[in-house]
Protein backbone atom coordinates (compact mmCIF):
# COMPACT_ATOMS: atom_id res chain seq x y z
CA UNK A 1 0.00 0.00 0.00
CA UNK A 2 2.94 2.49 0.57
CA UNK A 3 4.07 2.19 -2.69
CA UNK A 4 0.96 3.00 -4.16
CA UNK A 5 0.62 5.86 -1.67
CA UNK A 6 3.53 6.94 -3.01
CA UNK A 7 2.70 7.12 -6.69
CA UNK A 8 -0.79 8.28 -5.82
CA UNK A 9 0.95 11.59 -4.48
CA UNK A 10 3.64 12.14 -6.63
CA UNK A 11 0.85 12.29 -9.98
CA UNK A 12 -0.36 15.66 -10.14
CA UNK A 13 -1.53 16.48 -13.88
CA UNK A 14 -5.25 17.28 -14.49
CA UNK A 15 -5.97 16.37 -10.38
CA UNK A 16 -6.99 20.27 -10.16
CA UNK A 17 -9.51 20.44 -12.46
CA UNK A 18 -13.03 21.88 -11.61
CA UNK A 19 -14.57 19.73 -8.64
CA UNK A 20 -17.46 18.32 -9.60
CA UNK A 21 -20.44 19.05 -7.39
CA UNK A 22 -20.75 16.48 -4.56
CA UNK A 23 -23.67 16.09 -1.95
CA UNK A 24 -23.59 16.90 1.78
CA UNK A 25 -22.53 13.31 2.45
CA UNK A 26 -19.46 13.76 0.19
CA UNK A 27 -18.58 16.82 1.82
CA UNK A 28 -18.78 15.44 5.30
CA UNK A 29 -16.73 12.70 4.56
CA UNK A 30 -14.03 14.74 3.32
CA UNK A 31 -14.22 16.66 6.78
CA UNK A 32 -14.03 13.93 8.95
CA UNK A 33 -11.07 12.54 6.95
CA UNK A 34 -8.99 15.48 6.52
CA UNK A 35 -9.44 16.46 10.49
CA UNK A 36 -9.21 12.85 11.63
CA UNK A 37 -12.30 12.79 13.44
CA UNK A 38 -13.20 9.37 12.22
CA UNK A 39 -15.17 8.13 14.97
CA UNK A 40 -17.35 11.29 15.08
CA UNK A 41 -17.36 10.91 11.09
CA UNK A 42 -18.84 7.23 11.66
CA UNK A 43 -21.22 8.03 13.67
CA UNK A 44 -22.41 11.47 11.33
CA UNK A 45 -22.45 9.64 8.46
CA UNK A 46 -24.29 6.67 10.10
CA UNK A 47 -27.46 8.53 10.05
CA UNK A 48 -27.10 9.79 6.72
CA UNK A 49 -26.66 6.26 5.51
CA UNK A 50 -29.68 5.07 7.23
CA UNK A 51 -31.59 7.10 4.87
CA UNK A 52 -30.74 5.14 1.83
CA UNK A 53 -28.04 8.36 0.40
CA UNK A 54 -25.63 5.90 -1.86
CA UNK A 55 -22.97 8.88 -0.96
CA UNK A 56 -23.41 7.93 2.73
CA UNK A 57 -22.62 5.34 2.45
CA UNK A 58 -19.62 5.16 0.09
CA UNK A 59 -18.71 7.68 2.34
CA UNK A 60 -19.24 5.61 5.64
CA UNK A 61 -17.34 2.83 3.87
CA UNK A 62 -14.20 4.63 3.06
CA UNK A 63 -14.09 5.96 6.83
CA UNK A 64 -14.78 2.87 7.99
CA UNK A 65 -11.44 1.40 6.22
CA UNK A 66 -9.60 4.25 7.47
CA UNK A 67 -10.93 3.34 10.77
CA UNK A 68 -9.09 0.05 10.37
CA UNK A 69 -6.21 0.89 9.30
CA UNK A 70 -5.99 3.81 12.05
CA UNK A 71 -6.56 0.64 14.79
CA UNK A 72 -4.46 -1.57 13.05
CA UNK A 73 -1.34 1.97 13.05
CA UNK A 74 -2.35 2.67 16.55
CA UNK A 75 -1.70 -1.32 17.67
CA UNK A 76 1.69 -1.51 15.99
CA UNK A 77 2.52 2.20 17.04
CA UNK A 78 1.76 0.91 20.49
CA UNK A 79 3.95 -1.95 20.01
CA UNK A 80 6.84 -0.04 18.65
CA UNK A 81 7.35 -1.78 15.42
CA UNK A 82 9.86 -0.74 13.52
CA UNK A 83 9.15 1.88 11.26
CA UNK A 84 11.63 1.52 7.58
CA UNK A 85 12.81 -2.36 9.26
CA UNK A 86 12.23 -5.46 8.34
CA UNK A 87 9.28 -6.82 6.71
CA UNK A 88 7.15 -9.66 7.09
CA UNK A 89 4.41 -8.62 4.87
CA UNK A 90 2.16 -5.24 4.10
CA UNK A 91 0.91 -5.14 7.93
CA UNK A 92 4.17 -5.13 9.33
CA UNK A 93 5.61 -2.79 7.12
CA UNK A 94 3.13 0.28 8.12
CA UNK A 95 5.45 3.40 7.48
CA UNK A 96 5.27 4.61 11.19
CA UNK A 97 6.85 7.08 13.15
CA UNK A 98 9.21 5.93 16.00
CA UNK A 99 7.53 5.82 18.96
CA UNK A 100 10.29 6.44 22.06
CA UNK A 101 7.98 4.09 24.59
CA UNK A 102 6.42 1.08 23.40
CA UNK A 103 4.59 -1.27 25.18
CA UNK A 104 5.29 -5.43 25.09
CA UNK A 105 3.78 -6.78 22.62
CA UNK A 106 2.65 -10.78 23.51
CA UNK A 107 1.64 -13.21 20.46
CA UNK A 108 -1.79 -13.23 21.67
CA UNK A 109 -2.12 -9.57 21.28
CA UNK A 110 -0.68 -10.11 17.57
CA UNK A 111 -3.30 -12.29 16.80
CA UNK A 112 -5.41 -10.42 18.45
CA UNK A 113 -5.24 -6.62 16.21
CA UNK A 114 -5.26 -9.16 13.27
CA UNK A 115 -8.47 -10.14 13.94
CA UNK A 116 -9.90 -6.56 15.01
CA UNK A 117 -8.19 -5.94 11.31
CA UNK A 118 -9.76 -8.61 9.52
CA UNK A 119 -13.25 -8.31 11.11
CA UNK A 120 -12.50 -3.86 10.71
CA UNK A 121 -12.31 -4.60 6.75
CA UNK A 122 -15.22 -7.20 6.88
CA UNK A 123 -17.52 -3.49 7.89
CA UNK A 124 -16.11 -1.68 5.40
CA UNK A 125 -16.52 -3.68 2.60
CA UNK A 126 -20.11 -4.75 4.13
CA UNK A 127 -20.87 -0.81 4.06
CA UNK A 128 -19.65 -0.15 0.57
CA UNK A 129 -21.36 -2.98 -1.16
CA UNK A 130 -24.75 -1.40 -0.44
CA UNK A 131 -23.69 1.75 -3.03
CA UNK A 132 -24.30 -1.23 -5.35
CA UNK A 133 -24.40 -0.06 -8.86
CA UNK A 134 -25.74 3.46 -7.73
CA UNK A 135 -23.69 6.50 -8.84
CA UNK A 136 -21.40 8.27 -6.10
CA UNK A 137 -19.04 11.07 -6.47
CA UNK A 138 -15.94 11.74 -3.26
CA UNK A 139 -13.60 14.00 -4.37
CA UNK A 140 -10.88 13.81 -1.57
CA UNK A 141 -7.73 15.45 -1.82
CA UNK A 142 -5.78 12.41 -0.56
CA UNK A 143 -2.91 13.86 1.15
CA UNK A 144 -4.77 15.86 3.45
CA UNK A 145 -5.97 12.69 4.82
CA UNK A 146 -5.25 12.17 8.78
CA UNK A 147 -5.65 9.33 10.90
CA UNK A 148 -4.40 9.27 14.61
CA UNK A 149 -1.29 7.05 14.51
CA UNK A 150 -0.37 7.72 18.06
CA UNK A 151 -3.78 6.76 20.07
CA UNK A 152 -3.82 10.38 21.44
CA UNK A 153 -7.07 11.46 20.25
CA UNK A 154 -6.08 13.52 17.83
CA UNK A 155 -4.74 13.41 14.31
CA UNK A 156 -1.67 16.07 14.13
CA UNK A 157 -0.31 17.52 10.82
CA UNK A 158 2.39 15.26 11.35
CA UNK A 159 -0.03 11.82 10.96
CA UNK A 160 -1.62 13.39 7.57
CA UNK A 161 -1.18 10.35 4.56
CA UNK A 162 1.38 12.67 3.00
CA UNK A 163 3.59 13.57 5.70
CA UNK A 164 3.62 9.28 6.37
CA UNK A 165 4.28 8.45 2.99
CA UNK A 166 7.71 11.07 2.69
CA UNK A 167 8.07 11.78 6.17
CA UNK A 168 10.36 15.12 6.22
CA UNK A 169 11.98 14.49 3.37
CA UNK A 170 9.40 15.83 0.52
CA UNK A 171 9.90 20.09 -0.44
CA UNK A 172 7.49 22.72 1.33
CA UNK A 173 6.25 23.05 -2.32
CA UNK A 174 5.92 19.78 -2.84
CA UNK A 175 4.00 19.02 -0.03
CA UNK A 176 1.74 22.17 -0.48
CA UNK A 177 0.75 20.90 -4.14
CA UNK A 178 -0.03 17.22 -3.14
CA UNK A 179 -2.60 18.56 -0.24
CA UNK A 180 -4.18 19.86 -3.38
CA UNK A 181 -4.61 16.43 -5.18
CA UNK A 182 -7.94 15.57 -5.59
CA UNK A 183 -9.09 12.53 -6.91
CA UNK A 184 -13.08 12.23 -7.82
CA UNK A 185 -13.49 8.59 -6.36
CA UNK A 186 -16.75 7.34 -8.16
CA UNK A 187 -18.60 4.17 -8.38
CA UNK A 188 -15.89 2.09 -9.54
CA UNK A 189 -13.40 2.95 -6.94
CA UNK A 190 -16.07 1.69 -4.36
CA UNK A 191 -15.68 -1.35 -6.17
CA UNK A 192 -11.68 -1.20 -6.50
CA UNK A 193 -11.85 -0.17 -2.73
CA UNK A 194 -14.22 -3.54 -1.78
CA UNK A 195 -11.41 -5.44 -3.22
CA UNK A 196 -8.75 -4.26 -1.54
CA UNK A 197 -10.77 -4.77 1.72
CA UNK A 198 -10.74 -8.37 0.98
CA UNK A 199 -7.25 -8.52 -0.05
CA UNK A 200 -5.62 -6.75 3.21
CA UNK A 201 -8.16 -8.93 4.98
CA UNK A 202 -6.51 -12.18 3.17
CA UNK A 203 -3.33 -10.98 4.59
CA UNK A 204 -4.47 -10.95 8.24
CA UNK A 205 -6.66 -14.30 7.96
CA UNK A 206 -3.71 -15.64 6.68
CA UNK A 207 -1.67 -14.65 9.73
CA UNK A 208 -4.36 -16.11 11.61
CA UNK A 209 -4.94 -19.31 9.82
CA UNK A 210 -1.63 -20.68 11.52
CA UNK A 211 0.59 -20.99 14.41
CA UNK A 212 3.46 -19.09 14.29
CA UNK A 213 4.00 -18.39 17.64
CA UNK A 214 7.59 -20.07 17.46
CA UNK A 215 8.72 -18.20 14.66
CA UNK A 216 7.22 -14.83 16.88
CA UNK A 217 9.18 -15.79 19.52
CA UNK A 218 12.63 -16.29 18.13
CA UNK A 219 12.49 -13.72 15.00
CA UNK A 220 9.47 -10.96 15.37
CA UNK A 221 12.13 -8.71 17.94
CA UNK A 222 13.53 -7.82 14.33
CA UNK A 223 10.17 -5.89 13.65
CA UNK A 224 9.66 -4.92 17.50
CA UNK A 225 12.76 -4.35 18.70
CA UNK A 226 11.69 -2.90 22.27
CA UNK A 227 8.42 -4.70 22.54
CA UNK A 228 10.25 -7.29 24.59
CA UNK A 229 9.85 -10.27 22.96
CA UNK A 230 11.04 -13.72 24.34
CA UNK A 231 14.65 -13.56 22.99
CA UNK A 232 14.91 -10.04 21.74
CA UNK A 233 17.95 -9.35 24.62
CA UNK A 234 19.70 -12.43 23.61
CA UNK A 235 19.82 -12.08 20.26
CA UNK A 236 20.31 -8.29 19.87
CA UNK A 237 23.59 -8.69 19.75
CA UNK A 238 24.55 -5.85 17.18
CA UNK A 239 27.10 -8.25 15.37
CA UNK A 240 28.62 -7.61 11.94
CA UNK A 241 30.14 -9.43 9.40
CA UNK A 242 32.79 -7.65 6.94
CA UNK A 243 29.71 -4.62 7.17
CA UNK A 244 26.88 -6.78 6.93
CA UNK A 245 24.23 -6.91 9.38
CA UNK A 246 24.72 -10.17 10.56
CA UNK A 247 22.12 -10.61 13.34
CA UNK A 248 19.56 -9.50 10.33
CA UNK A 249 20.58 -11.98 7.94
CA UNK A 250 20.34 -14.68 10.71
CA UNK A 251 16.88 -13.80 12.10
CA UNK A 252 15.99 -13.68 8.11
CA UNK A 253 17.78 -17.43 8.22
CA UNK A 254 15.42 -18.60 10.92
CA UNK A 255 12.16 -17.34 9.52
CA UNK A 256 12.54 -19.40 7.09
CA UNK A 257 13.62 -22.53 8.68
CA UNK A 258 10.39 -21.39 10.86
CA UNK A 259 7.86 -21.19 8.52
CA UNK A 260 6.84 -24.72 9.37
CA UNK A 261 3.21 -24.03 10.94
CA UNK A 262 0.60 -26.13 11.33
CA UNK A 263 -3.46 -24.92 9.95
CA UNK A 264 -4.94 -23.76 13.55
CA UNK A 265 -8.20 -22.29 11.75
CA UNK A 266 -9.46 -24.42 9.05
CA UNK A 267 -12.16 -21.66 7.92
CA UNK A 268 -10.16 -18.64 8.25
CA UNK A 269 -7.69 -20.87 5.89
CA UNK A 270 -10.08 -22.19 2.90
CA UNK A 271 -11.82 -18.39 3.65
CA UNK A 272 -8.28 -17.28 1.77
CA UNK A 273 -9.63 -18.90 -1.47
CA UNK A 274 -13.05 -17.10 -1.29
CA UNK A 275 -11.39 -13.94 -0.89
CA UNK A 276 -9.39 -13.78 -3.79
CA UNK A 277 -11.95 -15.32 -5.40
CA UNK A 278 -14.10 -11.83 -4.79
CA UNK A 279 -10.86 -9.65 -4.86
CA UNK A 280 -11.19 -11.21 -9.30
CA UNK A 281 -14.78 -10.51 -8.97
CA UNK A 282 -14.75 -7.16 -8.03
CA UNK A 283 -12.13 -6.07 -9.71
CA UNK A 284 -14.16 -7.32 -13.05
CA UNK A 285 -16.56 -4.81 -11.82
CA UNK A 286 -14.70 -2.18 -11.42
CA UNK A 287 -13.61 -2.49 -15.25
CA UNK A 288 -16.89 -2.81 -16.07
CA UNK A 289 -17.70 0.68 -14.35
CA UNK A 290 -15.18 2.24 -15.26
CA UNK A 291 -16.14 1.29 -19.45
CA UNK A 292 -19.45 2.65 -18.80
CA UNK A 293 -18.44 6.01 -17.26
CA UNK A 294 -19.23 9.01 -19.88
CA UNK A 295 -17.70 11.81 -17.43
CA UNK A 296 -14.43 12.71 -17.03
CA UNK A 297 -13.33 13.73 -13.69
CA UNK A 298 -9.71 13.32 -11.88
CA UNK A 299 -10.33 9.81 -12.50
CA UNK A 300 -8.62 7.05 -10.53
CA UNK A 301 -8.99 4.48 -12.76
CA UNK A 302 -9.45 5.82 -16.23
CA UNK A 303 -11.37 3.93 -19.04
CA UNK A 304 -9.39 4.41 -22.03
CA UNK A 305 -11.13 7.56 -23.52
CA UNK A 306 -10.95 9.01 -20.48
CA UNK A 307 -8.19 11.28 -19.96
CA UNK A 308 -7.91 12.75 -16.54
CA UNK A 309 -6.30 9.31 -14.77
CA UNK A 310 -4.11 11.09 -11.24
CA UNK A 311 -1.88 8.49 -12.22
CA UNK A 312 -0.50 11.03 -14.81
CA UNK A 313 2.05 10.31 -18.14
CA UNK A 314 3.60 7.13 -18.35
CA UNK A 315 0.35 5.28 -16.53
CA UNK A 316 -1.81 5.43 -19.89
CA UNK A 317 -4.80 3.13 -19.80
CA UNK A 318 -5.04 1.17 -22.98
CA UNK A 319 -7.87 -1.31 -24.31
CA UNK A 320 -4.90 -4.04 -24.93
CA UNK A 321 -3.78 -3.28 -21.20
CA UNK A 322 -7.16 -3.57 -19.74
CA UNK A 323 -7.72 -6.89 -21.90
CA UNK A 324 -4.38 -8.10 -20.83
CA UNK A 325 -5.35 -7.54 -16.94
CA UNK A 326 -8.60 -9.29 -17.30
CA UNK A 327 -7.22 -12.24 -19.18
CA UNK A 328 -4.08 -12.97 -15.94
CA UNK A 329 -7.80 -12.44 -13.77
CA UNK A 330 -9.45 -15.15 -15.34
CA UNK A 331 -6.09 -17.55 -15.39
CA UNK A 332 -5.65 -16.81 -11.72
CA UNK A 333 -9.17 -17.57 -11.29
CA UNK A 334 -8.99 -20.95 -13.16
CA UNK A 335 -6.13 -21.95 -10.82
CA UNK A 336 -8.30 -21.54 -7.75
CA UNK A 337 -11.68 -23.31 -8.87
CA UNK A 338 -9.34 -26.18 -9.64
CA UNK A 339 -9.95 -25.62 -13.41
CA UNK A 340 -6.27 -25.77 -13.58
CA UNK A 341 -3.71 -26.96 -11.80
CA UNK A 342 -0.60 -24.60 -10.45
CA UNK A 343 2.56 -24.95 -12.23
CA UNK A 344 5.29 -26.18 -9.83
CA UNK A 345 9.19 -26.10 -11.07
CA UNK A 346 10.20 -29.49 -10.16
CA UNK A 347 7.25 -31.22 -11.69
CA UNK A 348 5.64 -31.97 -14.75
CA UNK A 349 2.34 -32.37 -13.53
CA UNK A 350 0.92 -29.31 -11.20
CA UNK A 351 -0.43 -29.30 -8.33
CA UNK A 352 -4.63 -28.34 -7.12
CA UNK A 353 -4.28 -25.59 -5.16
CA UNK A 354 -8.32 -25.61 -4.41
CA UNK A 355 -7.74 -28.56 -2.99
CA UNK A 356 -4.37 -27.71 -1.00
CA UNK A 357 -6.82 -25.03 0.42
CA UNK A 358 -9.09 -27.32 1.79
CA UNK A 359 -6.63 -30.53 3.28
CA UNK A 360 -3.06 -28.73 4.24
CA UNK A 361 -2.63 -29.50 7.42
CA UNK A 362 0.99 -27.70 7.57
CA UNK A 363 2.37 -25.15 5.95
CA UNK A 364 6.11 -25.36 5.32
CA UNK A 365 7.43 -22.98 3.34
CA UNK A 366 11.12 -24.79 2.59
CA UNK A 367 9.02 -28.17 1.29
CA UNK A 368 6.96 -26.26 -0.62
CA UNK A 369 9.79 -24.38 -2.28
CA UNK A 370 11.39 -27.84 -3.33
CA UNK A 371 8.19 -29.62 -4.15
CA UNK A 372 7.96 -32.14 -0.98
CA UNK A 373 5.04 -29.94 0.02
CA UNK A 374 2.87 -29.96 -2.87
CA UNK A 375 3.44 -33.77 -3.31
CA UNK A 376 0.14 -34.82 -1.93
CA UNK A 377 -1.09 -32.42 -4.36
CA UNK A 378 -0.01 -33.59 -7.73
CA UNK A 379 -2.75 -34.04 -10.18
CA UNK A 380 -2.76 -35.35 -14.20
CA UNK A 381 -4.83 -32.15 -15.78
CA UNK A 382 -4.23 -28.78 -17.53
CA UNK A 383 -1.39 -26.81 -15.72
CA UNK A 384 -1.61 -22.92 -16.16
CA UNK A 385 1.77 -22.17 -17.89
CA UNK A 386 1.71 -18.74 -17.15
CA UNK A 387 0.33 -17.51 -20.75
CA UNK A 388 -1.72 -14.79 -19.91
CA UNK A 389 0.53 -12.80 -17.07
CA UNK A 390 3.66 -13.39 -19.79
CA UNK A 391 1.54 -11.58 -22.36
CA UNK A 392 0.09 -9.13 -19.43
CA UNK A 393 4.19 -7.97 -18.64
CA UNK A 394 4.56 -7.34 -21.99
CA UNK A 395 1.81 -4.92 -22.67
CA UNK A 396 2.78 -3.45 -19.16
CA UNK A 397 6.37 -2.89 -20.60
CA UNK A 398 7.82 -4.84 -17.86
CA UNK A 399 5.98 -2.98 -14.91
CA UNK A 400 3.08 -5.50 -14.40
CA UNK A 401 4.00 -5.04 -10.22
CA UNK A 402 3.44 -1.55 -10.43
CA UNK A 403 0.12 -1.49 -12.41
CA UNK A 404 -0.81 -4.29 -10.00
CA UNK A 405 -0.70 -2.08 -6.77
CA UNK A 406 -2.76 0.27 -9.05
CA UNK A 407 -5.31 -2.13 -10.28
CA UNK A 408 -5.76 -4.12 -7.22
């Protein structure tokens, strides 16, 4: 998500254009997000929603993710991870400022703000998908965008989107012009936005889905280094190898020879499946939307006559790209029904990853990496060779990641 932060705020052609006119919902949801009231912003635009206003409760939705990632930021800000360290996926890697006092963090509490996480982006996405079809229109200037980081009740200058996404490194200018950027979020962002609920949710279920309390114990210090962890003391021992960080490579060593963990919970597991199952269904709808837009207003995701994409030059929207995209959708989804089987190096048969979903009972990420793990697996059938995301990074000149983060 930082990355796409960043290259959300660094695009500022045709993102000043004329607003177009938005309802009192729209409006209040910009207020509540640029002062950081988000509570008080739930419960304002609670009522509104009530009334059946599609703008409600877009809006209401989109504070309602911001609420949970502000819980998530002020759990890990607690906790003192370690803003710019190590990572151990998108969670852990929330760009954070230092806090000077963090609290222990225990595994149970871990598990614990993954859930509230999970269950947080459940809401949201609840909320949104009762826009429907129904057109909304949020312009937000997305780097005035505040969420309290800290816990203190307040969201500071300091905890604004922009200032987390450059810190104090961007210009005076610079920062000045991105609090201008405005994107006109529309129907199919709500849908764009649904998916990316269920995708960060994926990441927390799957956190959830296993026990990894070993691999906590002996290698998480790396991410919160004064949370006091089990061994953090002990192994903290600031070595150095010919100017290597030597204590980093070796916790990065033993996550790996950790990642053995057995399934704990079966449904939050097979529940991975169905959500990026709906992350390809939603995102089909999104394209869809988008086609059928005729306006063309600081667009997020631009159809292809469209011309006002924040993404700005070098991020042009073609019919081949959006074809290509759609095509690595429908291959990805044919993997996961079952329809056809994932490709594995070692083997000439692939594996059914439906049905690894559904009867793994451990996950081990070494065996899987050499092919012991996918053994039980094996099936005679079609095996996706890759066809479509091949032809996908060559329209995408290469930069299929990046257009990824964008797509969702």
């Amino acid at each position: 998500m930082r990355r796409l932060l960043h290259l959300a705020l660094v695009a500022l052609p045709a993102v000043l254009a004329t607003p177009a006119l938005a309802g009192p919902a729209a409006e209040r949801t910009a207020a509540h997000l640029y002062d950081g009231t988000l509570e008080a912003g739930d419960g304002e635009l609670s009522v509104l929603a009530m009334a059946g206003d599609p703008e409600a409760e877009a809006g209401l939705g989109v504070i309602r993710f911001a609420r949970a990632i502000e819980r998530f930021a002020q759990t890990m800000y607690r906790h003192g991870l370690q803003p710019g360290g190590a990572s151990y996926g998108p969670f852990l890697r929330m760009p954070l400022p230092p806090n000077p006092n963090p609290e222990p963090l225990s595994y149970e509490q871990l598990r614990d703000a993954f859930a509230a996480v999970s269950a947080d982006l459940d809401a949201a996405e609840q909320m949104l998908a009762e826009v429907g079809d129904r057109e909304v229109k949020l312009p937000l200037a997305t780097g005035r965008i505040r969420i309290d980081i800290n816990g203190d009740g307040r969201a500071d200058e300091n905890e604004q989107l922009l200032a987390l996404a450059f810190g104090d490194s961007a210009p005076a200018e610079f920062r000045q012009q991105n609090e201008s950027f405005v994107v006109a979020f529309d129907t199919a962002d709500v849908y764009w936005l649904r998916g990316y609920c269920n995708l960060l949710g994926a990441v927390a279920d799957f956190w959830l889905s296993f026990d990894f309390r070993e691999a906590f114990n002996q290698t998480f210090h790396v991410i919160f280094p004064k949370a006091g962890l089990p061994n953090q003391a002990a192994l903290a021992t600031g070595s150095n190898v010919e100017g290597f960080d030597a204590d980093g490579i070796a916790d990065t060593i033993a996550l790996i020879h950790l990642a053995r963990w057995p399934v704990t919970d079966r449904a939050r597991f097979e529940g991975l499946r169905t959500r990026f199952l709906k992350v390809i269904e939603l995102n089909r709808k999104t394209w869809a939307a988008v086609a059928a837009e005729t306006d063309n207003d600081r667009e997020w995701l631009p159809s292809v006559t469209q011309k006002t994409g924040v993404m700005g030059p070098g991020f042009e929207i073609t019919q081949e790209r959006v074809d290509a995209w759609l095509a690595a959708l429908t291959e990805m989804e044919d993997v996961l029904e079952g329809r056809k089987l994932m490709p594995h190096w070692r083997f000439r048969k692939g594996f059914n990853l439906k049905r690894a979903f559904s009867e793994l009972q451990t996950f081990d990420l070494v065996l899987w990496v050499t092919g012991q793990g996918v053994l039980p697996f094996l099936e005679d059938g079609p095996v996706a060779d890759g066809a479509a995301f091949a032809q996908a990074d060559r329209v995408f000149t290469g930069d299929l990641l990046t257009y990824a983060f964008w797509f969702n």
